[in-house]
N, C-alpha and C. Protein backbone atom coordinates (compact mmCIF):
# COMPACT_ATOMS: atom_id res chain seq x y z
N UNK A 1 99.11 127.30 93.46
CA UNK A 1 98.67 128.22 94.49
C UNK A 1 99.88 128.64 95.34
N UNK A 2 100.20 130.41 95.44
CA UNK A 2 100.90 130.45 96.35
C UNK A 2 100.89 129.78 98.18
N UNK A 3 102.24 129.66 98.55
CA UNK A 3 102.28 129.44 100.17
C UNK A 3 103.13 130.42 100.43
N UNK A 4 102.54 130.44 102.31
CA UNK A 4 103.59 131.60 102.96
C UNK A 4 104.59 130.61 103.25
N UNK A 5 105.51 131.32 103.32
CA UNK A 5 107.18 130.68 103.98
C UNK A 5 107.30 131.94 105.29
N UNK A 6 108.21 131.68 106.01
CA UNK A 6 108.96 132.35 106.97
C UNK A 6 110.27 131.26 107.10
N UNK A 7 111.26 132.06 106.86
CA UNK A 7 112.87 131.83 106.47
C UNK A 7 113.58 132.69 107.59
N UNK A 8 114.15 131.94 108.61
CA UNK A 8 114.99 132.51 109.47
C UNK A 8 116.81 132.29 109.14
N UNK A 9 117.28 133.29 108.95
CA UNK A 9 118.44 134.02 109.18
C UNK A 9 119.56 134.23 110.13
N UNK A 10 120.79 133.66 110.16
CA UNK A 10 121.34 133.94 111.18
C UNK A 10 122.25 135.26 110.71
N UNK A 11 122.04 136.08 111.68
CA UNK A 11 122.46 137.85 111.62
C UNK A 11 121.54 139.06 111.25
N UNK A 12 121.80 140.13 111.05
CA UNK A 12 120.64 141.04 110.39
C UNK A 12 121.38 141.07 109.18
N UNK A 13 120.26 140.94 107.95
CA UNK A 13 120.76 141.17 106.55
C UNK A 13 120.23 142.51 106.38
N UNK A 14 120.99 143.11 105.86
CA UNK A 14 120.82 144.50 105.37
C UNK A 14 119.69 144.67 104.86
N UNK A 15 118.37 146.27 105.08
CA UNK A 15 117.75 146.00 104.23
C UNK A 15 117.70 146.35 102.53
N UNK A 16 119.31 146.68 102.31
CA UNK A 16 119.35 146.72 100.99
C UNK A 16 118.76 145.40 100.32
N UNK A 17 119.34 144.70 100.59
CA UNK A 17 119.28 143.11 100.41
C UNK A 17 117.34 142.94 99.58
N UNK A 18 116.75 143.35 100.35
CA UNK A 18 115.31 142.78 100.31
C UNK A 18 115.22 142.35 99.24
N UNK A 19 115.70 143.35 97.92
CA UNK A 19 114.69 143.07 96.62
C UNK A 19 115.22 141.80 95.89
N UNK A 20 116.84 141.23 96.70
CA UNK A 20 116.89 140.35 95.98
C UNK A 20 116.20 138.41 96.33
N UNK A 21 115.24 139.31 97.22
CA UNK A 21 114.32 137.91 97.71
C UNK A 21 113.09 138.03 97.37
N UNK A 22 112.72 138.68 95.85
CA UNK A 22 111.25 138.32 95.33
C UNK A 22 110.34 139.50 96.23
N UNK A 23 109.53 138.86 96.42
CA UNK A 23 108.09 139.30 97.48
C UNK A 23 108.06 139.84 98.99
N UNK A 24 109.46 138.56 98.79
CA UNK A 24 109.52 138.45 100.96
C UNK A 24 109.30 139.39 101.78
N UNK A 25 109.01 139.96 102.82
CA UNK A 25 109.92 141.09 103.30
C UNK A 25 110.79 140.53 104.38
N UNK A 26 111.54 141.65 104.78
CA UNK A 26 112.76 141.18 105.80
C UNK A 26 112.64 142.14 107.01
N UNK A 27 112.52 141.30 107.95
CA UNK A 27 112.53 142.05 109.72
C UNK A 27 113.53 141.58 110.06
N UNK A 28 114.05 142.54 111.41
CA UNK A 28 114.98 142.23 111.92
C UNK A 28 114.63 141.78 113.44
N UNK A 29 114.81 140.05 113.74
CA UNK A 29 114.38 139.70 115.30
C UNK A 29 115.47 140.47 116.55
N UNK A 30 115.05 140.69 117.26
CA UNK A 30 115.26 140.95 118.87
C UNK A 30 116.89 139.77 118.80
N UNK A 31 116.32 138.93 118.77
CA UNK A 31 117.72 137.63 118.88
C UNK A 31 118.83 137.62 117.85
N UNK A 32 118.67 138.52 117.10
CA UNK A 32 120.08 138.68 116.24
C UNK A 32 119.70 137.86 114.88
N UNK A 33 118.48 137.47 114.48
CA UNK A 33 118.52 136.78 113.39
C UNK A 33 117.36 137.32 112.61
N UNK A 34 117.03 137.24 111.50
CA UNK A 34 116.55 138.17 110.04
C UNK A 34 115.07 136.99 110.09
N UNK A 35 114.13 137.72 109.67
CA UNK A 35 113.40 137.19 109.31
C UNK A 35 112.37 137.22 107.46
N UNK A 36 113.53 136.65 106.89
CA UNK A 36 111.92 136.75 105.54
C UNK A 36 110.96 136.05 105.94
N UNK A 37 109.51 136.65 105.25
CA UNK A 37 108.33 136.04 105.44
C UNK A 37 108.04 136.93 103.83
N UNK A 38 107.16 135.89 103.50
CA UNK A 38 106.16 136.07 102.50
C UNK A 38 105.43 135.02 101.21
N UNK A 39 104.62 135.06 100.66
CA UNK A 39 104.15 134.23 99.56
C UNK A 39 104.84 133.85 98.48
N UNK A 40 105.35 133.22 98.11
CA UNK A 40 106.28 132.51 97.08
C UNK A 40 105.31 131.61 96.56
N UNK A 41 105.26 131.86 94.61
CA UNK A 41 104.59 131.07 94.20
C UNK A 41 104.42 129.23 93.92
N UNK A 42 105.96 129.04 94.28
CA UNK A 42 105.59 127.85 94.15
C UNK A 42 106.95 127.41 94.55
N UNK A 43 107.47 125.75 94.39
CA UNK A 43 109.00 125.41 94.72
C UNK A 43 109.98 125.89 94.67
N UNK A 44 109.86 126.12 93.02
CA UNK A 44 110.93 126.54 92.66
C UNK A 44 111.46 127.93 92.72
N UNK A 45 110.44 128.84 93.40
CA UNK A 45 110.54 130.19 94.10
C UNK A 45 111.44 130.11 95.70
N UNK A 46 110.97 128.73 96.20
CA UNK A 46 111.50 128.99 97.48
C UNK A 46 112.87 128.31 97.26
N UNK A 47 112.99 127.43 96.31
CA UNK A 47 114.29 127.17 95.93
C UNK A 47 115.38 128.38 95.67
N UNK A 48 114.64 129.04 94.85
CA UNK A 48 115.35 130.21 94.32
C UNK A 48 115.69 131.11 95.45
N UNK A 49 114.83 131.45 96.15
CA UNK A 49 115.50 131.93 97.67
C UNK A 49 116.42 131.20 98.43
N UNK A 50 116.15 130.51 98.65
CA UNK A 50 117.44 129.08 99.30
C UNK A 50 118.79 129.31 98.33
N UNK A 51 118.89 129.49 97.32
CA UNK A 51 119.93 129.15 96.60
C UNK A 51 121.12 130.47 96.59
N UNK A 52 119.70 131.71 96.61
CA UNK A 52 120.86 133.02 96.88
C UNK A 52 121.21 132.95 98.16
N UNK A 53 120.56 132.81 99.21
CA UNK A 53 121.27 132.85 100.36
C UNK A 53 122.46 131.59 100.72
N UNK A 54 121.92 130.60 99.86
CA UNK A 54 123.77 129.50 100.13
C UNK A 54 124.98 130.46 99.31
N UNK A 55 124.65 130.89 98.35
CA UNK A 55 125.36 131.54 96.92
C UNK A 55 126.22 132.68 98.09
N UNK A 56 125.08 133.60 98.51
CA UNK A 56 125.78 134.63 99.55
C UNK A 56 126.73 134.51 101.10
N UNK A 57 126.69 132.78 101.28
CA UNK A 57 126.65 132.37 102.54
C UNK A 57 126.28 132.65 103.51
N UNK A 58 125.32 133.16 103.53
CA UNK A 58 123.85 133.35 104.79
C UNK A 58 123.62 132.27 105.92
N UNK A 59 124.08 131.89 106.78
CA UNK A 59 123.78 131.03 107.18
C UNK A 59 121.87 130.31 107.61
N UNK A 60 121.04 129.21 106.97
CA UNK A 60 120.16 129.07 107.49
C UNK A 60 120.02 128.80 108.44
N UNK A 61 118.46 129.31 109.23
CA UNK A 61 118.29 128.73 110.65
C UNK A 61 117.26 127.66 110.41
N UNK A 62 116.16 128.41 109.71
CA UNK A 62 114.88 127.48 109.83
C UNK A 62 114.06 128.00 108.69
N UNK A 63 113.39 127.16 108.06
CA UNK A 63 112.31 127.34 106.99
C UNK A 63 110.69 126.50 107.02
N UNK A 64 109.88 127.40 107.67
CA UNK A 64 108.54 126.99 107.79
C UNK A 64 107.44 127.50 106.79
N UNK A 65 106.69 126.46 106.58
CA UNK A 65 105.68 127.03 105.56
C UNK A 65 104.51 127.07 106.85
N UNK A 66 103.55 128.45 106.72
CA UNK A 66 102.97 128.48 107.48
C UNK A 66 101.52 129.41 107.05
């Protein structure tokens, strides 16, 4: 069963960027930091997001399933 995630970002990521995060979409917060949110089917989806953004050096802020 999918879960939502919300994945905070430190900076605004371009929204070219989006498609290479699956489903997510990407906002840009007030405080200078990016927000993906969306349904990822399973671990190894949110892994797979985690992994391009270390790959890109993105810095993480926070990752909630919610």
């Amino acid at each position: 069963m999918a879960q939502y995630y919300e994945i905070r970002i430190k900076g605004h990521l371009d929204e070219s960027w989006a498609d290479w995060f699956d489903s997510m979409s990407l906002s840009h917060q007030d405080n200078g930091e990016t927000l993906l949110s969306g349904a990822l089917p399973d671990q190894a989806a949110l892994h797979g997001v985690l992994n391009r953004l270390r790959d890109l050096g993105i810095e993480l802020i926070s990752v909630n399933m919610v």
